[in-house]
PDB file of N, CA and C in Angstrom:
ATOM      1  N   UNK A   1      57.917 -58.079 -24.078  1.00  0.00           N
ATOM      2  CA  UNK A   1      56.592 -57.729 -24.527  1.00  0.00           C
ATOM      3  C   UNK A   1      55.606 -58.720 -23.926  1.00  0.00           C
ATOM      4  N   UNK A   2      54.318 -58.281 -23.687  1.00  0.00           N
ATOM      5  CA  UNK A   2      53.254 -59.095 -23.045  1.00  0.00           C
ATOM      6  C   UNK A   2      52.036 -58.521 -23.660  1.00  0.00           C
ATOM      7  N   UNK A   3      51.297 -59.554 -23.870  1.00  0.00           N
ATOM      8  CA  UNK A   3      49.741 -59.084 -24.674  1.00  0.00           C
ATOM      9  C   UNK A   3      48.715 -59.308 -23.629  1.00  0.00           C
ATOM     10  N   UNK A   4      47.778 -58.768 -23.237  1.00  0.00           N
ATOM     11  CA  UNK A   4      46.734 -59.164 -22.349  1.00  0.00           C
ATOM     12  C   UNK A   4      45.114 -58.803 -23.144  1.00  0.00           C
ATOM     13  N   UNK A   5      45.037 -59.463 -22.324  1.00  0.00           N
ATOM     14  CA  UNK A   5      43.166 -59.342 -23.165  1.00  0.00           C
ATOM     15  C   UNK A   5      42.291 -58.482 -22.507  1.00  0.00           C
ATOM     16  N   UNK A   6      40.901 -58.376 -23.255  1.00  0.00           N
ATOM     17  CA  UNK A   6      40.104 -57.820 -22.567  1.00  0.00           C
ATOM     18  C   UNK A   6      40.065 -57.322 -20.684  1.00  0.00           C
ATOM     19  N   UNK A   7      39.661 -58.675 -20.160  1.00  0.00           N
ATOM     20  CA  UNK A   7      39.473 -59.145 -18.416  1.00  0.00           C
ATOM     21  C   UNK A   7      40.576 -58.333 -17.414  1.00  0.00           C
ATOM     22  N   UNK A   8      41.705 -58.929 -18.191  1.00  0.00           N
ATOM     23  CA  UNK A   8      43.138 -58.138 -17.802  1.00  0.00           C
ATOM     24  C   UNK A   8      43.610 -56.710 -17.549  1.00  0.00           C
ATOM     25  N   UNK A   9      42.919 -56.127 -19.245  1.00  0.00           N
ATOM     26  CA  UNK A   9      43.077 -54.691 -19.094  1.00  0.00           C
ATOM     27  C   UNK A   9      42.460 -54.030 -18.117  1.00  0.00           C
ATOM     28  N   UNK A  10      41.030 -54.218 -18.195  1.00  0.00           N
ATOM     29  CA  UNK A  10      39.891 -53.673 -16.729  1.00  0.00           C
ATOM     30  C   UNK A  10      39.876 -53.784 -15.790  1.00  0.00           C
ATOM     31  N   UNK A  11      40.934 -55.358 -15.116  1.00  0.00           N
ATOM     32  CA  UNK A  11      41.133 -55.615 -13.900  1.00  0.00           C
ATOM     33  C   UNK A  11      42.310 -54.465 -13.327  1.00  0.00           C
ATOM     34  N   UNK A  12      43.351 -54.404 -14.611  1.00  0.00           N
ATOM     35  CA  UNK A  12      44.289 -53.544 -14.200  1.00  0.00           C
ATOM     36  C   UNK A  12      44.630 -52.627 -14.175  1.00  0.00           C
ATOM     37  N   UNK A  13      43.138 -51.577 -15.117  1.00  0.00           N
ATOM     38  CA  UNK A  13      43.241 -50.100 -14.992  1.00  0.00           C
ATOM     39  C   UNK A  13      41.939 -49.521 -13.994  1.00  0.00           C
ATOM     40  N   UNK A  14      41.393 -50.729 -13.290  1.00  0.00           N
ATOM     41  CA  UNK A  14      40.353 -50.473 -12.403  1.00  0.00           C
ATOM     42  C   UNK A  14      40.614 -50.849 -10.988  1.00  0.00           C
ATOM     43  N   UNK A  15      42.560 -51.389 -10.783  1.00  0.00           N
ATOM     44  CA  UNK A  15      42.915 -51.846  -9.562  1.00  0.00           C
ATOM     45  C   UNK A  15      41.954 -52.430  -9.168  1.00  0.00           C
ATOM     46  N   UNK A  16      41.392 -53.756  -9.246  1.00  0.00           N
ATOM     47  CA  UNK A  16      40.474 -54.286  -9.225  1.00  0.00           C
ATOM     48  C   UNK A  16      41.403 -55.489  -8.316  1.00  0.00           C
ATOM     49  N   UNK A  17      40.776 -55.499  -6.986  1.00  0.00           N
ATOM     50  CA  UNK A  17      41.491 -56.093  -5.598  1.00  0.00           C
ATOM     51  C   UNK A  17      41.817 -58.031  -6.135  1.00  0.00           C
ATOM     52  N   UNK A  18      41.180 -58.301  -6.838  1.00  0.00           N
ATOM     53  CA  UNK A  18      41.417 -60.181  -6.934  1.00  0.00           C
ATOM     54  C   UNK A  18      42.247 -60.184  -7.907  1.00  0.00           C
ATOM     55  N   UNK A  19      42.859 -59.290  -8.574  1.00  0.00           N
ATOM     56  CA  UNK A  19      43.687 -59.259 -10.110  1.00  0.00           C
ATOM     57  C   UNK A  19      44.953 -60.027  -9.859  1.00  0.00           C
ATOM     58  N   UNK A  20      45.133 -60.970 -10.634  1.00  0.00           N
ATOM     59  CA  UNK A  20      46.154 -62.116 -10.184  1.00  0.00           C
ATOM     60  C   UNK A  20      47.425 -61.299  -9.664  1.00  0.00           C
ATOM     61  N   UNK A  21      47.864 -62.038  -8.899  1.00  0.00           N
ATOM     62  CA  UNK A  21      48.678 -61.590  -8.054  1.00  0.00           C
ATOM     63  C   UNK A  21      50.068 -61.611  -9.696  1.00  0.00           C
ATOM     64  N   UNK A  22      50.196 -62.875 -10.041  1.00  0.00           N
ATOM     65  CA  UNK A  22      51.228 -62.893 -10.764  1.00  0.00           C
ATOM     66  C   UNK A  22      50.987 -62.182 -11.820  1.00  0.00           C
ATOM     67  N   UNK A  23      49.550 -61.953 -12.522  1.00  0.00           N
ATOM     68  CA  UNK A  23      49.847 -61.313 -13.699  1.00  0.00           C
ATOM     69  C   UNK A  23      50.226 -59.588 -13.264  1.00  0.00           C
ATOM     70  N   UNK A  24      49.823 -59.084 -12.053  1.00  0.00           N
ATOM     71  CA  UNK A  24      50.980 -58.086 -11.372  1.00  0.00           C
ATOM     72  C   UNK A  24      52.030 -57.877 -11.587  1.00  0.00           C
ATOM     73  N   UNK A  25      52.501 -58.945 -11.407  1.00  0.00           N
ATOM     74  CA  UNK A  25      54.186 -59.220 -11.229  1.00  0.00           C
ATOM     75  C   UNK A  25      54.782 -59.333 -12.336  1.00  0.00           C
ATOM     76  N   UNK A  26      54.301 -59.575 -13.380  1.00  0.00           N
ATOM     77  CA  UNK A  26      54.959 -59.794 -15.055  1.00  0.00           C
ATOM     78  C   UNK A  26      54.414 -58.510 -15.340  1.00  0.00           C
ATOM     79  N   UNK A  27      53.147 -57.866 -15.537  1.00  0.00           N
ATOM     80  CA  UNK A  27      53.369 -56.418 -15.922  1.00  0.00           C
ATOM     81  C   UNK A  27      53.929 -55.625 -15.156  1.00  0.00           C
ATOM     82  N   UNK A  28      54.648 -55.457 -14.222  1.00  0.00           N
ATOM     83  CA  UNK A  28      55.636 -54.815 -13.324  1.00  0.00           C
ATOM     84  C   UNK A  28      56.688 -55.067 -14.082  1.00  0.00           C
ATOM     85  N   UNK A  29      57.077 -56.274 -14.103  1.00  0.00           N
ATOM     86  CA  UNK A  29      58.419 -56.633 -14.090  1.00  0.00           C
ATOM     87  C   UNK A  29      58.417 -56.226 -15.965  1.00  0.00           C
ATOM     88  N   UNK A  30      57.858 -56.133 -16.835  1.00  0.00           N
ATOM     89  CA  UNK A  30      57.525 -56.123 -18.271  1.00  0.00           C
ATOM     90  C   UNK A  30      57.714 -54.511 -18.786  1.00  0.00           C
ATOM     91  N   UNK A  31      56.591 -53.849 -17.926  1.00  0.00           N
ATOM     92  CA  UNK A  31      57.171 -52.135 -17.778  1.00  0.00           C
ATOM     93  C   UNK A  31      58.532 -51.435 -17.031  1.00  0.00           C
ATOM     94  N   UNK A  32      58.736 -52.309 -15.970  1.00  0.00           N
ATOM     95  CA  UNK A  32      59.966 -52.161 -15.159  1.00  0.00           C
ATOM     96  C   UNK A  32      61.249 -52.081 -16.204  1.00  0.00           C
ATOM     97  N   UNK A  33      61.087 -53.345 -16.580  1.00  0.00           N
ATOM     98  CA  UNK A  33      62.563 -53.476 -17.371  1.00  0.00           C
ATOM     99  C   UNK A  33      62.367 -53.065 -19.340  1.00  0.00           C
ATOM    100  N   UNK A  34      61.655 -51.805 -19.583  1.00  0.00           N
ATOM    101  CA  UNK A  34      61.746 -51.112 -20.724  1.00  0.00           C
ATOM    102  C   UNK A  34      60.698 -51.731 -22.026  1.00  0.00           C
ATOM    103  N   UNK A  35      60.210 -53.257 -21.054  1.00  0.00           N
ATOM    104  CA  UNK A  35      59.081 -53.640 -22.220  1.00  0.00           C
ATOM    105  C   UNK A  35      57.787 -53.370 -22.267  1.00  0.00           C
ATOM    106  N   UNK A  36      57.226 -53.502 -23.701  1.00  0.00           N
ATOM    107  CA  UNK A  36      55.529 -53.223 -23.896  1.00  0.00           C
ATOM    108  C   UNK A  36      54.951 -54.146 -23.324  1.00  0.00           C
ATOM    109  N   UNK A  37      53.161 -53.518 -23.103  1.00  0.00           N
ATOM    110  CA  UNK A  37      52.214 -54.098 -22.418  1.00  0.00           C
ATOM    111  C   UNK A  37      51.540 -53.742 -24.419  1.00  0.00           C
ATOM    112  N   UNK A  38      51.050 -55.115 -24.500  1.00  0.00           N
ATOM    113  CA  UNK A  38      50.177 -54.596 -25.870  1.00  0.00           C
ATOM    114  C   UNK A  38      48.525 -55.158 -25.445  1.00  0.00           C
ATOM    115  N   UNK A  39      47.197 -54.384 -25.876  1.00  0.00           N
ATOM    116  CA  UNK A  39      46.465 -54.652 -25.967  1.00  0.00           C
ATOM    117  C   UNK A  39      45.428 -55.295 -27.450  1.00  0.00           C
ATOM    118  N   UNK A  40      44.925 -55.844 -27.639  1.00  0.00           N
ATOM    119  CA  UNK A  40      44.515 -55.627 -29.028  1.00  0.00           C
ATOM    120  C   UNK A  40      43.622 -55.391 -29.232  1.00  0.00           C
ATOM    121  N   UNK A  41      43.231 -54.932 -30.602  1.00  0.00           N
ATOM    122  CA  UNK A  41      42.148 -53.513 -31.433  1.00  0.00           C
ATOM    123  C   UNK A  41      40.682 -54.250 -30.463  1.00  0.00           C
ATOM    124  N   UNK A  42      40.458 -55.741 -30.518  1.00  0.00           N
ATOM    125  CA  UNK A  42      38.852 -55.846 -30.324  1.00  0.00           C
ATOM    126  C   UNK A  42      39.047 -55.365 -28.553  1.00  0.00           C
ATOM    127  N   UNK A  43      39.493 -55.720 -28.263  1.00  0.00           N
ATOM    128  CA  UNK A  43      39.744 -54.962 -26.596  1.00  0.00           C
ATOM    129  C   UNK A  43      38.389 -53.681 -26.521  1.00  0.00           C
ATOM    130  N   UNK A  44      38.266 -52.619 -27.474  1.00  0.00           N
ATOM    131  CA  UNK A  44      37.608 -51.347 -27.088  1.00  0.00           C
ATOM    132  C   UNK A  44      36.595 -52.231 -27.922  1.00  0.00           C
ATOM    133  N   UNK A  45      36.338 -53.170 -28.259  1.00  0.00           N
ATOM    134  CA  UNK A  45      35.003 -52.800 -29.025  1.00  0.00           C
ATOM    135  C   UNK A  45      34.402 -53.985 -27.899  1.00  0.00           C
ATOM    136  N   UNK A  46      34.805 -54.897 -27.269  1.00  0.00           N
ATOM    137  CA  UNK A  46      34.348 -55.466 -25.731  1.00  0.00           C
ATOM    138  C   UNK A  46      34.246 -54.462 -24.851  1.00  0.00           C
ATOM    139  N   UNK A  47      35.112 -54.092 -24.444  1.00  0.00           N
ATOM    140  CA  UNK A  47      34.711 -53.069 -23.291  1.00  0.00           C
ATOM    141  C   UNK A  47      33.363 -51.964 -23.711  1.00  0.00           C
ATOM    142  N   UNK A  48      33.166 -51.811 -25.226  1.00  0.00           N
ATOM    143  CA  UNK A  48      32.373 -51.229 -25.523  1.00  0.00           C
ATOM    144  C   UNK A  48      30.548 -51.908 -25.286  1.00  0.00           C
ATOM    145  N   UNK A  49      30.850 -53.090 -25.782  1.00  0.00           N
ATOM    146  CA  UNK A  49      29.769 -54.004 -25.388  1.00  0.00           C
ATOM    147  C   UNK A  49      29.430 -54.213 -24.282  1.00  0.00           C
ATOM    148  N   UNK A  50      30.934 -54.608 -23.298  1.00  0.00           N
ATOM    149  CA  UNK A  50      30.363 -54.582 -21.716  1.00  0.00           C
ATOM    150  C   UNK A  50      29.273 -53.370 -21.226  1.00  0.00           C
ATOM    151  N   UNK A  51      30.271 -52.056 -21.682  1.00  0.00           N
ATOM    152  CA  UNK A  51      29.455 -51.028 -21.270  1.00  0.00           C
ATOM    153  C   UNK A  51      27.955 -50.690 -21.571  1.00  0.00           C
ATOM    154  N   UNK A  52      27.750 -50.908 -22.992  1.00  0.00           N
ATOM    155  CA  UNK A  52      26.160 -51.078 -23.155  1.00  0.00           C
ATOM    156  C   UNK A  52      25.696 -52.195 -22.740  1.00  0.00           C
ATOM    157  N   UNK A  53      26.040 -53.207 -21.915  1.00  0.00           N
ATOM    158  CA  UNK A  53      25.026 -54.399 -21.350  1.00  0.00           C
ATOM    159  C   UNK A  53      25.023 -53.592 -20.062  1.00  0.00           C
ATOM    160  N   UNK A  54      25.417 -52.595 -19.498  1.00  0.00           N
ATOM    161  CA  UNK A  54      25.715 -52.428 -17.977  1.00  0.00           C
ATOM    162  C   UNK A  54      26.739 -53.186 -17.374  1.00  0.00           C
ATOM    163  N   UNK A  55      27.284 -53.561 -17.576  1.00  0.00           N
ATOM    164  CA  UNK A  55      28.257 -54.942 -16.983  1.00  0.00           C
ATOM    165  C   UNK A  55      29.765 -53.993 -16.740  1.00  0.00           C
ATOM    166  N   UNK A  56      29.818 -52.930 -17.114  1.00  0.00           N
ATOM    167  CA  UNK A  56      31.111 -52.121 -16.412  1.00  0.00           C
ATOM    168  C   UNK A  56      30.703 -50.826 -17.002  1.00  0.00           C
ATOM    169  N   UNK A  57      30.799 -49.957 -16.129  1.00  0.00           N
ATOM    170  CA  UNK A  57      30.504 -48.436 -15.586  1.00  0.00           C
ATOM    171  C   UNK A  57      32.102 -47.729 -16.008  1.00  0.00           C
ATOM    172  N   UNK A  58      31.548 -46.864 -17.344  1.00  0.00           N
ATOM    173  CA  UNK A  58      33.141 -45.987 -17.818  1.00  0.00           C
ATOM    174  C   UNK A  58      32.909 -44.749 -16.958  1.00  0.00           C
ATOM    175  N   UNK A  59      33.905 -43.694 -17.268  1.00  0.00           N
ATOM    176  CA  UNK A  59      33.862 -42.536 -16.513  1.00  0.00           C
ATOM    177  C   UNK A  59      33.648 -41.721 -17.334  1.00  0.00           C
ATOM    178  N   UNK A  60      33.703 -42.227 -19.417  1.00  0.00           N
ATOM    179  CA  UNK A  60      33.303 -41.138 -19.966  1.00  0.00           C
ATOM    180  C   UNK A  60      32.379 -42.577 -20.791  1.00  0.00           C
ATOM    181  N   UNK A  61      31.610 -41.217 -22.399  1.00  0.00           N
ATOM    182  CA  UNK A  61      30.955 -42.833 -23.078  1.00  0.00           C
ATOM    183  C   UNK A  61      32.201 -43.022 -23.965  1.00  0.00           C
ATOM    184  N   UNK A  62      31.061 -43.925 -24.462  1.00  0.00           N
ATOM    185  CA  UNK A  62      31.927 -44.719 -25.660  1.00  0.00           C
ATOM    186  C   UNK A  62      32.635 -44.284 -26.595  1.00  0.00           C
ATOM    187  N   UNK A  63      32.201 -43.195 -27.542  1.00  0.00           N
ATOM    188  CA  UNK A  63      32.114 -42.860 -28.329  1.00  0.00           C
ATOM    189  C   UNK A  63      33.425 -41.623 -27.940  1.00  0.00           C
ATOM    190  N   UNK A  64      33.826 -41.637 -26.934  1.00  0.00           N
ATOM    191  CA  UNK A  64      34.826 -40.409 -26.698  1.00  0.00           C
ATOM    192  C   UNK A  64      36.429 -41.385 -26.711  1.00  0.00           C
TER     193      UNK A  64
END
């Protein structure tokens, strides 16, 4: 199991090119071999904030 934060999640569902090379390699190797990736609850309510400062562009709003 591996927990990642906010920065992490967006870097890594936005293939976002500077995303640590190693934290790659442990969520590979973490999903690879049958374990969870956990996020936690305040996660959407940051990304929610980012999104109303402008500071990251969703593909749907918030509220969906």
């Amino acid at each position: 199991m591996i927990v990642i934060d906010t920065h992490v999640l967006v870097w890594w569902v936005s293939g976002f090119g500077a995303f640590f090379i190693a934290a790659k390699k442990a969520l590979k190797s973490t999903l690879g071999n049958g374990g969870e990736v956990l996020i936690s609850s305040i996660c959407a309510w940051e990304i929610a904030v980012l999104a109303e400062k402008g500071y990251l562009v969703l593909s749907m709003d918030v509220e969906s």
